[in-house]
ModelCIF file with pLDDT and N, C-alpha, C, O atoms, coordinates in Angstrom:
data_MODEL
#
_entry.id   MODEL 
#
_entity.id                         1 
_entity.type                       polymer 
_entity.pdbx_number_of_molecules   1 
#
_entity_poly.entity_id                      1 
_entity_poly.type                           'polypeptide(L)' 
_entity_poly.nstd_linkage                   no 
_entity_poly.nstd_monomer                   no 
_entity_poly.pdbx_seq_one_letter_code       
;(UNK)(UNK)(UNK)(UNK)(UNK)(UNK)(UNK)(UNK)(UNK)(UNK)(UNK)(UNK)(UNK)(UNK)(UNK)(UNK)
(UNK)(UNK)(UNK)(UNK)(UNK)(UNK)(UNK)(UNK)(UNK)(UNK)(UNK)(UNK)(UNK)(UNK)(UNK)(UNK)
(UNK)(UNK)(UNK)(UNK)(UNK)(UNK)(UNK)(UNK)(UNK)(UNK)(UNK)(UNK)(UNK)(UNK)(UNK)
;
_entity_poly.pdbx_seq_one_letter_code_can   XXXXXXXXXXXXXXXXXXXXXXXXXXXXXXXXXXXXXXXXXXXXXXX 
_entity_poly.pdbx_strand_id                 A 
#
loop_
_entity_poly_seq.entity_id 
_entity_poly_seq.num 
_entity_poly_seq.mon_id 
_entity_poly_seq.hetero 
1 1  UNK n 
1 2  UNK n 
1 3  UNK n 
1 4  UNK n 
1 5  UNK n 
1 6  UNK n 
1 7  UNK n 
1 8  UNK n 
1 9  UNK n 
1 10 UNK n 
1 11 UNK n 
1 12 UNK n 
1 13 UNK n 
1 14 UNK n 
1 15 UNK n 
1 16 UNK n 
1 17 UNK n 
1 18 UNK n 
1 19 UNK n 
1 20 UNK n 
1 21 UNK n 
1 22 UNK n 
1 23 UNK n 
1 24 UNK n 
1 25 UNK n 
1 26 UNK n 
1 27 UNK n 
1 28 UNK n 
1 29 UNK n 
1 30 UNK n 
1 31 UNK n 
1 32 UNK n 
1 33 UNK n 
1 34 UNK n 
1 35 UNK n 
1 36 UNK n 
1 37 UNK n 
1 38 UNK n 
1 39 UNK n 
1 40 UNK n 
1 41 UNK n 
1 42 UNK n 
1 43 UNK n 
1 44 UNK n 
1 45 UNK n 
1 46 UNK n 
1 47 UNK n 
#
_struct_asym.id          A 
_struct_asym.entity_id   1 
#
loop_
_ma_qa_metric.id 
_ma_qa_metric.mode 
_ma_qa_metric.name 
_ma_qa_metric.software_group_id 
_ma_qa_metric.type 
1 global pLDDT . pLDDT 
2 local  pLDDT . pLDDT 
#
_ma_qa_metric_global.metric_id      1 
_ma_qa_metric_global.metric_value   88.19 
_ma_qa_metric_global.model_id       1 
_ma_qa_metric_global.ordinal_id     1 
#
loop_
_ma_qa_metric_local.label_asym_id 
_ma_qa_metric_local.label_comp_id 
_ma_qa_metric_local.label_seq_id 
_ma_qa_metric_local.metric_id 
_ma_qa_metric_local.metric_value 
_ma_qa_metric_local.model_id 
_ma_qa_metric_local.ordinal_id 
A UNK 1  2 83.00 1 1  
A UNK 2  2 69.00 1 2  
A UNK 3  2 58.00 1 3  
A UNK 4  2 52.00 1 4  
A UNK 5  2 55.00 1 5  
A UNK 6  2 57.00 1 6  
A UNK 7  2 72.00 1 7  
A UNK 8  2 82.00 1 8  
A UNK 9  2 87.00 1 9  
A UNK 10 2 89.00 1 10 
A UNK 11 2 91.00 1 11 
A UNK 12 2 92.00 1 12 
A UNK 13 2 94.00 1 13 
A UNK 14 2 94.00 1 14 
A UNK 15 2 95.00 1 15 
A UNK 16 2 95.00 1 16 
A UNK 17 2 93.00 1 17 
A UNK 18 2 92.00 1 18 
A UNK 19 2 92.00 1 19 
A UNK 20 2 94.00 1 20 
A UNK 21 2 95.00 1 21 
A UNK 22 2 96.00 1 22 
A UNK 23 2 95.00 1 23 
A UNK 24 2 94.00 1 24 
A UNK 25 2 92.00 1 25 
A UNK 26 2 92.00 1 26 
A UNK 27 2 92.00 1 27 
A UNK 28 2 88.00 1 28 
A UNK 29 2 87.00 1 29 
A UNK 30 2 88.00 1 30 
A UNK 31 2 85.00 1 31 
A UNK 32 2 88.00 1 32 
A UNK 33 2 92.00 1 33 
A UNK 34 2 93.00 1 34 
A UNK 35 2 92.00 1 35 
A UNK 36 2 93.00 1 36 
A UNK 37 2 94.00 1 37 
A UNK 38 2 95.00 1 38 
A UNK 39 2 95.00 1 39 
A UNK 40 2 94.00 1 40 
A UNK 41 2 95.00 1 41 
A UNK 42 2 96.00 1 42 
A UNK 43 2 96.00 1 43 
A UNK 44 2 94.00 1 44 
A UNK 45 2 96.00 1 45 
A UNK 46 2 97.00 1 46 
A UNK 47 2 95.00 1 47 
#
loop_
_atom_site.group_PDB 
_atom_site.id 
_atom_site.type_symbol 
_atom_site.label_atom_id 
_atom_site.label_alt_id 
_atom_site.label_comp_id 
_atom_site.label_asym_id 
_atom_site.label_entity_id 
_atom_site.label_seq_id 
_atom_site.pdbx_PDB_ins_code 
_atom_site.Cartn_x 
_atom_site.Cartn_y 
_atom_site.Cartn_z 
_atom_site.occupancy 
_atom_site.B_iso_or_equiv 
_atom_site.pdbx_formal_charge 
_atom_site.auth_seq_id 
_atom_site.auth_comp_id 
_atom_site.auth_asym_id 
_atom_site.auth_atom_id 
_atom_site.pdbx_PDB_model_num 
ATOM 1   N N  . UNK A 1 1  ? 60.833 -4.024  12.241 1.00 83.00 ? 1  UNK A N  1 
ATOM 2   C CA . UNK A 1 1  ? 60.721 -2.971  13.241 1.00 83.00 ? 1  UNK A CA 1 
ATOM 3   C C  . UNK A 1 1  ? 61.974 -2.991  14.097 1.00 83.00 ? 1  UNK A C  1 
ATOM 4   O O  . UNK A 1 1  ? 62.029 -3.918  14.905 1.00 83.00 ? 1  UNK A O  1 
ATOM 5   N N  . UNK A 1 2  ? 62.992 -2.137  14.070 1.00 69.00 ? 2  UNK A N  1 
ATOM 6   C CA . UNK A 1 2  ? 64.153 -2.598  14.361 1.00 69.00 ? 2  UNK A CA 1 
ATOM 7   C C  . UNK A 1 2  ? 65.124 -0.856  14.672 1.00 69.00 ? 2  UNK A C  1 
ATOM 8   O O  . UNK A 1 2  ? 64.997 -0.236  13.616 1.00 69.00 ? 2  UNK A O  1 
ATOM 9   N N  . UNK A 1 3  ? 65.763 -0.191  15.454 1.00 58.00 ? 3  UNK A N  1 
ATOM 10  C CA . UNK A 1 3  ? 66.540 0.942   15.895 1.00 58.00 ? 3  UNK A CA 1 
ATOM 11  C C  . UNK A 1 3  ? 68.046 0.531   15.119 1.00 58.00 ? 3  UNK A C  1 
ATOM 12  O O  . UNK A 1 3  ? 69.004 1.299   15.201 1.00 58.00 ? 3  UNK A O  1 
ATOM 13  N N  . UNK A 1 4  ? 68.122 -0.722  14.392 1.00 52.00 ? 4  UNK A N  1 
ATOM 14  C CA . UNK A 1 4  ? 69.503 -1.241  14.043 1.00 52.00 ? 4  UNK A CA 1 
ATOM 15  C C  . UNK A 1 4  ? 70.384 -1.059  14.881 1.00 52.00 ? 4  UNK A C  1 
ATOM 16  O O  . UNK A 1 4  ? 71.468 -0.485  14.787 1.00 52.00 ? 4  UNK A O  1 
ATOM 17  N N  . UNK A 1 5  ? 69.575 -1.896  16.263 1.00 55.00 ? 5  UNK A N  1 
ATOM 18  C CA . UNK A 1 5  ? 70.639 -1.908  17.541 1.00 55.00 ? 5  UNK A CA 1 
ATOM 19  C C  . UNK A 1 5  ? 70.521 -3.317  17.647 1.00 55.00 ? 5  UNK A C  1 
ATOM 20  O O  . UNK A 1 5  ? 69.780 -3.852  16.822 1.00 55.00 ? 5  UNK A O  1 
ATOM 21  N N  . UNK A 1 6  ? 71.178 -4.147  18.612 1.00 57.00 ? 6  UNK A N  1 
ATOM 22  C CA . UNK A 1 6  ? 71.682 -5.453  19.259 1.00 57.00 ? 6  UNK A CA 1 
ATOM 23  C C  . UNK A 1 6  ? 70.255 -5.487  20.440 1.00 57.00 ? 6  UNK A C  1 
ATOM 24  O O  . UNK A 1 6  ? 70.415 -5.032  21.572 1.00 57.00 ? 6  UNK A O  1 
ATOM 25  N N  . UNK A 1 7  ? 69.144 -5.970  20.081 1.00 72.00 ? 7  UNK A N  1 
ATOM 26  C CA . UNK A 1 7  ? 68.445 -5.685  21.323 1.00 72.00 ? 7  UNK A CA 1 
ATOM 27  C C  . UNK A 1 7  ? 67.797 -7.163  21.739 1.00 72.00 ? 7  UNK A C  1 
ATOM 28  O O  . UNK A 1 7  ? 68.236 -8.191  21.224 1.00 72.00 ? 7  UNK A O  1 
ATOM 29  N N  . UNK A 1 8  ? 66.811 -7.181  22.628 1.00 82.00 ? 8  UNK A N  1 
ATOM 30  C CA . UNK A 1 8  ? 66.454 -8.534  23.441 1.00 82.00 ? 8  UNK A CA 1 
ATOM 31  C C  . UNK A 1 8  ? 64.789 -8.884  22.763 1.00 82.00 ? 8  UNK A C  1 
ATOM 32  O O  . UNK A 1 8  ? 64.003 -9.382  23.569 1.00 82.00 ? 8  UNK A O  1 
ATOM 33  N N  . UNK A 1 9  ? 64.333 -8.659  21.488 1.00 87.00 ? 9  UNK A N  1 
ATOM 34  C CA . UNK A 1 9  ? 63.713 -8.863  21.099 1.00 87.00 ? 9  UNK A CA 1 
ATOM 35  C C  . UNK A 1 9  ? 63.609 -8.507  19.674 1.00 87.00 ? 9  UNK A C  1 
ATOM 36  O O  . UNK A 1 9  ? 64.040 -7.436  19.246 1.00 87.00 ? 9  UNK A O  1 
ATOM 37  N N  . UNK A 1 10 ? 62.760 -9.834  18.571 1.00 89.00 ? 10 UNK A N  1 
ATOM 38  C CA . UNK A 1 10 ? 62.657 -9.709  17.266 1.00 89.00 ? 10 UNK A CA 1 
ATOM 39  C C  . UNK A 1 10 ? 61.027 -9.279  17.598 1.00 89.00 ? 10 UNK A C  1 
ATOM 40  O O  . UNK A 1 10 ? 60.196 -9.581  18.455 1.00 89.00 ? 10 UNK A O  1 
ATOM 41  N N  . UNK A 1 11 ? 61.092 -8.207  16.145 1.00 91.00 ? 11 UNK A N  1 
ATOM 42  C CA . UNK A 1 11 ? 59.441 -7.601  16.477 1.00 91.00 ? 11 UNK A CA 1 
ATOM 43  C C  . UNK A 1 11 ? 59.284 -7.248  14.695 1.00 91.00 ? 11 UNK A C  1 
ATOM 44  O O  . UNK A 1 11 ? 60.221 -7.179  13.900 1.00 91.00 ? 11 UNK A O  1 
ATOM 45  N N  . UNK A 1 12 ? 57.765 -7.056  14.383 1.00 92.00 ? 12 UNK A N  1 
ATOM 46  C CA . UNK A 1 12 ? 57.749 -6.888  13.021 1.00 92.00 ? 12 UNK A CA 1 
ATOM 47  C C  . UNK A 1 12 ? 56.199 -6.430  12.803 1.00 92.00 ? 12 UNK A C  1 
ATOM 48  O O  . UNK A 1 12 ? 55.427 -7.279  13.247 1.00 92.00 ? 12 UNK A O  1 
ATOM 49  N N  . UNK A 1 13 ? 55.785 -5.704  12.435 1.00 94.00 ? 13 UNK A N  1 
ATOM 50  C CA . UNK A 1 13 ? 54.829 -4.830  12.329 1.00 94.00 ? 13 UNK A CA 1 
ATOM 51  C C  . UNK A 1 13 ? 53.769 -4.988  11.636 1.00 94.00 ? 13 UNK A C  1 
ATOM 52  O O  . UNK A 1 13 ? 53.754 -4.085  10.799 1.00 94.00 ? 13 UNK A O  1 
ATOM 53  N N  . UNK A 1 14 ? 52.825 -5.681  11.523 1.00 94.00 ? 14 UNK A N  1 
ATOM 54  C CA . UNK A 1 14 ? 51.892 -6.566  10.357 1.00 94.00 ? 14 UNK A CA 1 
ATOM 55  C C  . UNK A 1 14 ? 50.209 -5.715  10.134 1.00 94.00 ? 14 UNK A C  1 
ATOM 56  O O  . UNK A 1 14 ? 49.293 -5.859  10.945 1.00 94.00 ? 14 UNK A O  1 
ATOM 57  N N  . UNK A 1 15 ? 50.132 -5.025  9.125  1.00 95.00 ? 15 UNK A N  1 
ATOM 58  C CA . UNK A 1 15 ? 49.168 -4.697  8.146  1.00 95.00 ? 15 UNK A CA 1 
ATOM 59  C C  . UNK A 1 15 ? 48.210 -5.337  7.976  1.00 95.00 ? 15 UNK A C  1 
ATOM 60  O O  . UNK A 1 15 ? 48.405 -6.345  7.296  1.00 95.00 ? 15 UNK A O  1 
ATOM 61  N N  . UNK A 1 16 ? 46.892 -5.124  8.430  1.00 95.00 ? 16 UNK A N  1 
ATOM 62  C CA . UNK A 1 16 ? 45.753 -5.938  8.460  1.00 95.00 ? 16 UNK A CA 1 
ATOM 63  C C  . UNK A 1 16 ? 44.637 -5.845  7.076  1.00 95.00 ? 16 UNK A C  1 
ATOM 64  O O  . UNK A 1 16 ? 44.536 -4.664  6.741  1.00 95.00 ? 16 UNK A O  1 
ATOM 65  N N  . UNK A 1 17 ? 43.876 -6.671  6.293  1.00 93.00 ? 17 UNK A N  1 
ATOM 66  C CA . UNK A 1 17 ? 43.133 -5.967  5.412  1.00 93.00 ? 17 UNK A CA 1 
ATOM 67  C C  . UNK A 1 17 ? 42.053 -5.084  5.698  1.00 93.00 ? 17 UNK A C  1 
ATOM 68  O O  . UNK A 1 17 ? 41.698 -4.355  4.772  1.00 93.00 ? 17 UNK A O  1 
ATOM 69  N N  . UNK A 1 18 ? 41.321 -4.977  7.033  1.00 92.00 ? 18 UNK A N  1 
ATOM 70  C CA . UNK A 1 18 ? 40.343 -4.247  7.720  1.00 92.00 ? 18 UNK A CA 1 
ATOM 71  C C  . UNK A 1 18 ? 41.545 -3.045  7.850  1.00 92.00 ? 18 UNK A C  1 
ATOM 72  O O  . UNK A 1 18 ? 41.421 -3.053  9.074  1.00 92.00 ? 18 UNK A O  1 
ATOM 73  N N  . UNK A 1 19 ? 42.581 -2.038  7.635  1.00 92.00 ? 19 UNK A N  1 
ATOM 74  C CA . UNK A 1 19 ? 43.448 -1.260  8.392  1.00 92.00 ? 19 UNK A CA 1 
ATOM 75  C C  . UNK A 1 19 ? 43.866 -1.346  9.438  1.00 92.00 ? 19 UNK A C  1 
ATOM 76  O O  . UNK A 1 19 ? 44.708 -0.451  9.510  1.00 92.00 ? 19 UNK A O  1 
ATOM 77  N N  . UNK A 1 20 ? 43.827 -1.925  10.456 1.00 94.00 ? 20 UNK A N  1 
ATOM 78  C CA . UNK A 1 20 ? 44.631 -2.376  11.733 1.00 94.00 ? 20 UNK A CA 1 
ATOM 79  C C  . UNK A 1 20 ? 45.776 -2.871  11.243 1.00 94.00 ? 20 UNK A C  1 
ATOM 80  O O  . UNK A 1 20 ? 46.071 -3.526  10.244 1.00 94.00 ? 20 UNK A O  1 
ATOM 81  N N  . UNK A 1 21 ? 46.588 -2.246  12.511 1.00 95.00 ? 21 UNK A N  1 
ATOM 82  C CA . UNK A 1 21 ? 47.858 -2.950  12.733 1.00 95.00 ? 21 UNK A CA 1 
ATOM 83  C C  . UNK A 1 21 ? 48.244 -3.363  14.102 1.00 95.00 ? 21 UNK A C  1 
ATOM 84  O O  . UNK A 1 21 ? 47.924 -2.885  15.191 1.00 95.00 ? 21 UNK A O  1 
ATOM 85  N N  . UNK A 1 22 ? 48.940 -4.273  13.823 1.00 96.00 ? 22 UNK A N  1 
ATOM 86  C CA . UNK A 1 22 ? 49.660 -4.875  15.096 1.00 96.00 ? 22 UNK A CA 1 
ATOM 87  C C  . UNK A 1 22 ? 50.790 -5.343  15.042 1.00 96.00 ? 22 UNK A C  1 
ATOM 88  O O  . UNK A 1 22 ? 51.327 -5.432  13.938 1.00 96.00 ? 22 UNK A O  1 
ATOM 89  N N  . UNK A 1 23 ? 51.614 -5.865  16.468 1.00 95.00 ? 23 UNK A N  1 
ATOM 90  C CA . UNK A 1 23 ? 53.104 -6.080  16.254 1.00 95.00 ? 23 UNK A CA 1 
ATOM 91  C C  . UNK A 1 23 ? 53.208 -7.345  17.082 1.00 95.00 ? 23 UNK A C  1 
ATOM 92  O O  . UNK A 1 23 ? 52.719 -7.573  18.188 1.00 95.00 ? 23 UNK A O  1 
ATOM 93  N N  . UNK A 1 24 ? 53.539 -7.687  16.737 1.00 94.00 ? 24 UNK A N  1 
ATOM 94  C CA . UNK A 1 24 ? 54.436 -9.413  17.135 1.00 94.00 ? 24 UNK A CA 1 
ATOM 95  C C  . UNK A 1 24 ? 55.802 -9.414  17.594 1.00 94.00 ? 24 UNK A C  1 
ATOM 96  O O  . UNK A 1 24 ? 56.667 -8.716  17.064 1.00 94.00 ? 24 UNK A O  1 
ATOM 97  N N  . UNK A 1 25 ? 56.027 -10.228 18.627 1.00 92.00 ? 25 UNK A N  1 
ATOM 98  C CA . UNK A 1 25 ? 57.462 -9.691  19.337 1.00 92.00 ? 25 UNK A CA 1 
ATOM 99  C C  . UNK A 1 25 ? 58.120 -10.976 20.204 1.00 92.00 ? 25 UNK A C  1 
ATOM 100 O O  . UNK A 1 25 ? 57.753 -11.250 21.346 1.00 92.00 ? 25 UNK A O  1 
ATOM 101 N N  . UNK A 1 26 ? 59.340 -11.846 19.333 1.00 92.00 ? 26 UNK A N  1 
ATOM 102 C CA . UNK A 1 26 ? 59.542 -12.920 20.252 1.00 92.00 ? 26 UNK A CA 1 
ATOM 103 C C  . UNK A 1 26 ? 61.387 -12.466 20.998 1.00 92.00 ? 26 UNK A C  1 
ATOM 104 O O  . UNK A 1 26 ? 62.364 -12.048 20.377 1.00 92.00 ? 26 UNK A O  1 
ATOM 105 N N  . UNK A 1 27 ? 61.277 -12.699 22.131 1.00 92.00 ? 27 UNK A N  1 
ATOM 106 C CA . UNK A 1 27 ? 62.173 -12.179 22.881 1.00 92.00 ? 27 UNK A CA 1 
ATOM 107 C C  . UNK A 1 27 ? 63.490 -13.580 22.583 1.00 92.00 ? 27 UNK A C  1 
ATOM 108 O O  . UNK A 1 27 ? 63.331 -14.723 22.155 1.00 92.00 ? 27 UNK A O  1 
ATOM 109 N N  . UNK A 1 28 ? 64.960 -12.722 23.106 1.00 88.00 ? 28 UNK A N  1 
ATOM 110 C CA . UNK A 1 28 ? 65.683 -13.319 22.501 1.00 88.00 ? 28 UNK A CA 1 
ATOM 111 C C  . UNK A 1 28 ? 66.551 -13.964 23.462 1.00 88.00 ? 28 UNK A C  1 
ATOM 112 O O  . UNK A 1 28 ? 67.648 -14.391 23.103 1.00 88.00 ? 28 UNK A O  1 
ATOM 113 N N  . UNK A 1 29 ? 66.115 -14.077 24.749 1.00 87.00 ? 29 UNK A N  1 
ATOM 114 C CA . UNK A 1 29 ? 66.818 -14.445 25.836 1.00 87.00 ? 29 UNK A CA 1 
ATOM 115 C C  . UNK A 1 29 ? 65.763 -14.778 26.881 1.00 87.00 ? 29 UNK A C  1 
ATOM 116 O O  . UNK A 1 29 ? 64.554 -14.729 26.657 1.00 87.00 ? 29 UNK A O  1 
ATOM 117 N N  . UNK A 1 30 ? 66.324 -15.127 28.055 1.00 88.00 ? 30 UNK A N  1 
ATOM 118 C CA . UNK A 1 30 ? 65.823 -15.161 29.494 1.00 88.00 ? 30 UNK A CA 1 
ATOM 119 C C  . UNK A 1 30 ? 65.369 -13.995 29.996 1.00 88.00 ? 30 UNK A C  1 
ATOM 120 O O  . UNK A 1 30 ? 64.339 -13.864 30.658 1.00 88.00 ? 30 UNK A O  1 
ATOM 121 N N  . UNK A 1 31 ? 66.104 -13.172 29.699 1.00 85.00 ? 31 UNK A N  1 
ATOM 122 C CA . UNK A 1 31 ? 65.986 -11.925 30.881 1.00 85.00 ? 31 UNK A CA 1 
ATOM 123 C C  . UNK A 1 31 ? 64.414 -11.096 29.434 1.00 85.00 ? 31 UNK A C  1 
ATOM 124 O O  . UNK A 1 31 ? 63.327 -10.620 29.763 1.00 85.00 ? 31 UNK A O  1 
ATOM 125 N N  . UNK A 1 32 ? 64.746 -11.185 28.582 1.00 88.00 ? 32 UNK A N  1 
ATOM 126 C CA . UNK A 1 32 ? 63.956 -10.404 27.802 1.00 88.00 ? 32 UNK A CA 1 
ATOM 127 C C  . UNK A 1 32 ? 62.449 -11.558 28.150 1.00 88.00 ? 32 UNK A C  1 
ATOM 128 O O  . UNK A 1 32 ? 61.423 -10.947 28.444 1.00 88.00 ? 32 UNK A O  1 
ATOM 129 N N  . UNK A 1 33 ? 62.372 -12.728 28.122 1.00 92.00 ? 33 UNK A N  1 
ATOM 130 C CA . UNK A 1 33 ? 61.368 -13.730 28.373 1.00 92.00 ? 33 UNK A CA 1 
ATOM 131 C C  . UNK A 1 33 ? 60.358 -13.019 29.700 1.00 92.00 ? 33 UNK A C  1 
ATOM 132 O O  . UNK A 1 33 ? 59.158 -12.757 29.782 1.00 92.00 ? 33 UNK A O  1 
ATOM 133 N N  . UNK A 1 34 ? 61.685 -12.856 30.767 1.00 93.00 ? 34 UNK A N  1 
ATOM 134 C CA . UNK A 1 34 ? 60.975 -12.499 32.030 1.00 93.00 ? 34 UNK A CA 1 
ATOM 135 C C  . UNK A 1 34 ? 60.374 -10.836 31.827 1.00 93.00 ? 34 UNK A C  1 
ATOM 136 O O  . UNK A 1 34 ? 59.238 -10.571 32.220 1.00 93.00 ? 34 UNK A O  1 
ATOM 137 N N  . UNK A 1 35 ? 60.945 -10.140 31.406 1.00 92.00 ? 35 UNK A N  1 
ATOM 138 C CA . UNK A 1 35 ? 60.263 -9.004  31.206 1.00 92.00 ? 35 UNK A CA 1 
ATOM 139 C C  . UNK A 1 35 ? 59.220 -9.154  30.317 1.00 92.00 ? 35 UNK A C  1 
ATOM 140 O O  . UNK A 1 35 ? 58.223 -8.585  30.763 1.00 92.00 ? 35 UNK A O  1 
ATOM 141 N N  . UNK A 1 36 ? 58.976 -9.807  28.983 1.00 93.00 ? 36 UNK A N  1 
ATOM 142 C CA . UNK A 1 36 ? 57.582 -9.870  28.732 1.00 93.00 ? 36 UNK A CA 1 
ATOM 143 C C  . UNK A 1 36 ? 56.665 -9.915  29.417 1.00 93.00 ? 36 UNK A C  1 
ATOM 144 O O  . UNK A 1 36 ? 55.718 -9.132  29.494 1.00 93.00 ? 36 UNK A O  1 
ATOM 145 N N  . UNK A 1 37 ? 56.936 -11.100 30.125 1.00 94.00 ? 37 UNK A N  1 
ATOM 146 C CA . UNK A 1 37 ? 56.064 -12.113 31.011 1.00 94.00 ? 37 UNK A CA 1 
ATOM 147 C C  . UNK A 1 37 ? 55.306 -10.828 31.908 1.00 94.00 ? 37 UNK A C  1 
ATOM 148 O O  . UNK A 1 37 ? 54.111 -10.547 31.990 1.00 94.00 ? 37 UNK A O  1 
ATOM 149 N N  . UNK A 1 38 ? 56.335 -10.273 32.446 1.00 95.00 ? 38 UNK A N  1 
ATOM 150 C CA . UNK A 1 38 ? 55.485 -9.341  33.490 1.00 95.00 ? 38 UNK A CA 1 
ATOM 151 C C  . UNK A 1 38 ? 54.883 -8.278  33.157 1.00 95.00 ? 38 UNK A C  1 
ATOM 152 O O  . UNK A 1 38 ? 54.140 -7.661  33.920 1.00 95.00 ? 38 UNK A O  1 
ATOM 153 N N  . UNK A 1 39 ? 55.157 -7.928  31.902 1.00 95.00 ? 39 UNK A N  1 
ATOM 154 C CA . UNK A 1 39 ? 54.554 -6.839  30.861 1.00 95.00 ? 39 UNK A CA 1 
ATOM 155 C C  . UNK A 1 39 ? 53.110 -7.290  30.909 1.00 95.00 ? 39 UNK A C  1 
ATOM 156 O O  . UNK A 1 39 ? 52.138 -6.902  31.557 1.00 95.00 ? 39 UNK A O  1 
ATOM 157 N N  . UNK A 1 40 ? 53.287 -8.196  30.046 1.00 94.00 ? 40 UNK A N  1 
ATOM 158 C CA . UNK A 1 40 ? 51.576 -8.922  30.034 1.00 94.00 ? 40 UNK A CA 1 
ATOM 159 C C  . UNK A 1 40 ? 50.962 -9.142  31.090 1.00 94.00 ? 40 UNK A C  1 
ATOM 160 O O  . UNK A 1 40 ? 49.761 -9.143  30.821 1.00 94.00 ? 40 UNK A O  1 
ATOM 161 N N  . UNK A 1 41 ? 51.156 -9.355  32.295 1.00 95.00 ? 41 UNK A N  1 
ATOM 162 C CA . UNK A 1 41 ? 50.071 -9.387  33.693 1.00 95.00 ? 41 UNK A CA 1 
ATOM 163 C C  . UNK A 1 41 ? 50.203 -7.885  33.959 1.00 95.00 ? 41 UNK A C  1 
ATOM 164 O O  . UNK A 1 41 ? 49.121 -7.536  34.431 1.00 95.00 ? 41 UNK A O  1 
ATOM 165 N N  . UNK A 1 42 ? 50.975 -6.903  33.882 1.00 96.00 ? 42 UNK A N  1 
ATOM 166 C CA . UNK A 1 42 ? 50.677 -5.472  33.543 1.00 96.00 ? 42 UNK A CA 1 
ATOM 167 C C  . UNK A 1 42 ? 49.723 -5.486  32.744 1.00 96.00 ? 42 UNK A C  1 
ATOM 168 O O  . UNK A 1 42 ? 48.622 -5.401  33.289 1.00 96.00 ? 42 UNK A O  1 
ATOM 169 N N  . UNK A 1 43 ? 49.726 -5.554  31.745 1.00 96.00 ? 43 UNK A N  1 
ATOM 170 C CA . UNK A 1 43 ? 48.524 -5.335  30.622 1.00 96.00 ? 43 UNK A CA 1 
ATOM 171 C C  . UNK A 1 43 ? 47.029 -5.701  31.068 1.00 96.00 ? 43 UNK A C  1 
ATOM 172 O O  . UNK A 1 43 ? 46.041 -4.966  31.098 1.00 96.00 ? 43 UNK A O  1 
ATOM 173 N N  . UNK A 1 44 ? 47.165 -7.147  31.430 1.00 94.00 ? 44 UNK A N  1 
ATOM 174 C CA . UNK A 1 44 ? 45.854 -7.916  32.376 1.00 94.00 ? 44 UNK A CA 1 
ATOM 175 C C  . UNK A 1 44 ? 45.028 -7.135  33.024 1.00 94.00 ? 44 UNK A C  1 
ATOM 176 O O  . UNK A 1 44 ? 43.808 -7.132  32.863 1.00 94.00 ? 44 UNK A O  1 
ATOM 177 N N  . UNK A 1 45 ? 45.931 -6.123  34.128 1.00 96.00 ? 45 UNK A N  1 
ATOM 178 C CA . UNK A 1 45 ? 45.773 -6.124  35.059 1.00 96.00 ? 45 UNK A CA 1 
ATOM 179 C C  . UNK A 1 45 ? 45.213 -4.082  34.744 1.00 96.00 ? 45 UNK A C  1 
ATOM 180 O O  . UNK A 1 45 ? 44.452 -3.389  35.419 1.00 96.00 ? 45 UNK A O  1 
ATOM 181 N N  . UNK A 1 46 ? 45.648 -3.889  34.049 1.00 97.00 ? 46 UNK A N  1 
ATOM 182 C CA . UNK A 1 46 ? 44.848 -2.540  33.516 1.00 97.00 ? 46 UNK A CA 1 
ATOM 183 C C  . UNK A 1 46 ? 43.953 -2.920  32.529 1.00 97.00 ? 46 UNK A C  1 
ATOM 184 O O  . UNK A 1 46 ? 43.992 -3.017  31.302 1.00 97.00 ? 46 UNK A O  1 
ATOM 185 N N  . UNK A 1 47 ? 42.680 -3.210  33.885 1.00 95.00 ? 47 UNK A N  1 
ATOM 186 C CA . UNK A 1 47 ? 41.726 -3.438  33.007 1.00 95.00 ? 47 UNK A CA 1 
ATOM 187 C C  . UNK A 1 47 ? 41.216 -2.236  31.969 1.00 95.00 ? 47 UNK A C  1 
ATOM 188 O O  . UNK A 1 47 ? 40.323 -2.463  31.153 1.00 95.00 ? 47 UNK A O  1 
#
């Protein structure tokens, strides 16, 4: 899963046998670390 740009996270798109999908995403720095981080207590936080 990739724009074939230089970006602050590896991500990859995974096919479930029930049809779901989901994406997995490990960041490639500090600054990309800290923006997850606060993504996800965003997420939390809309319940």
């Amino acid at each position: 899963h990739s724009r074939q740009v230089a970006g602050d996270f590896d991500a990859a798109v995974l096919s479930l046998r029930d049809g779901i999908e989901l994406i997995v995403r490990v960041p490639r720095n500090q600054a990309a670390e800290t923006e997850q981080s606060a993504d996800l207590l965003a997420l939390r936080a809309l319940s």
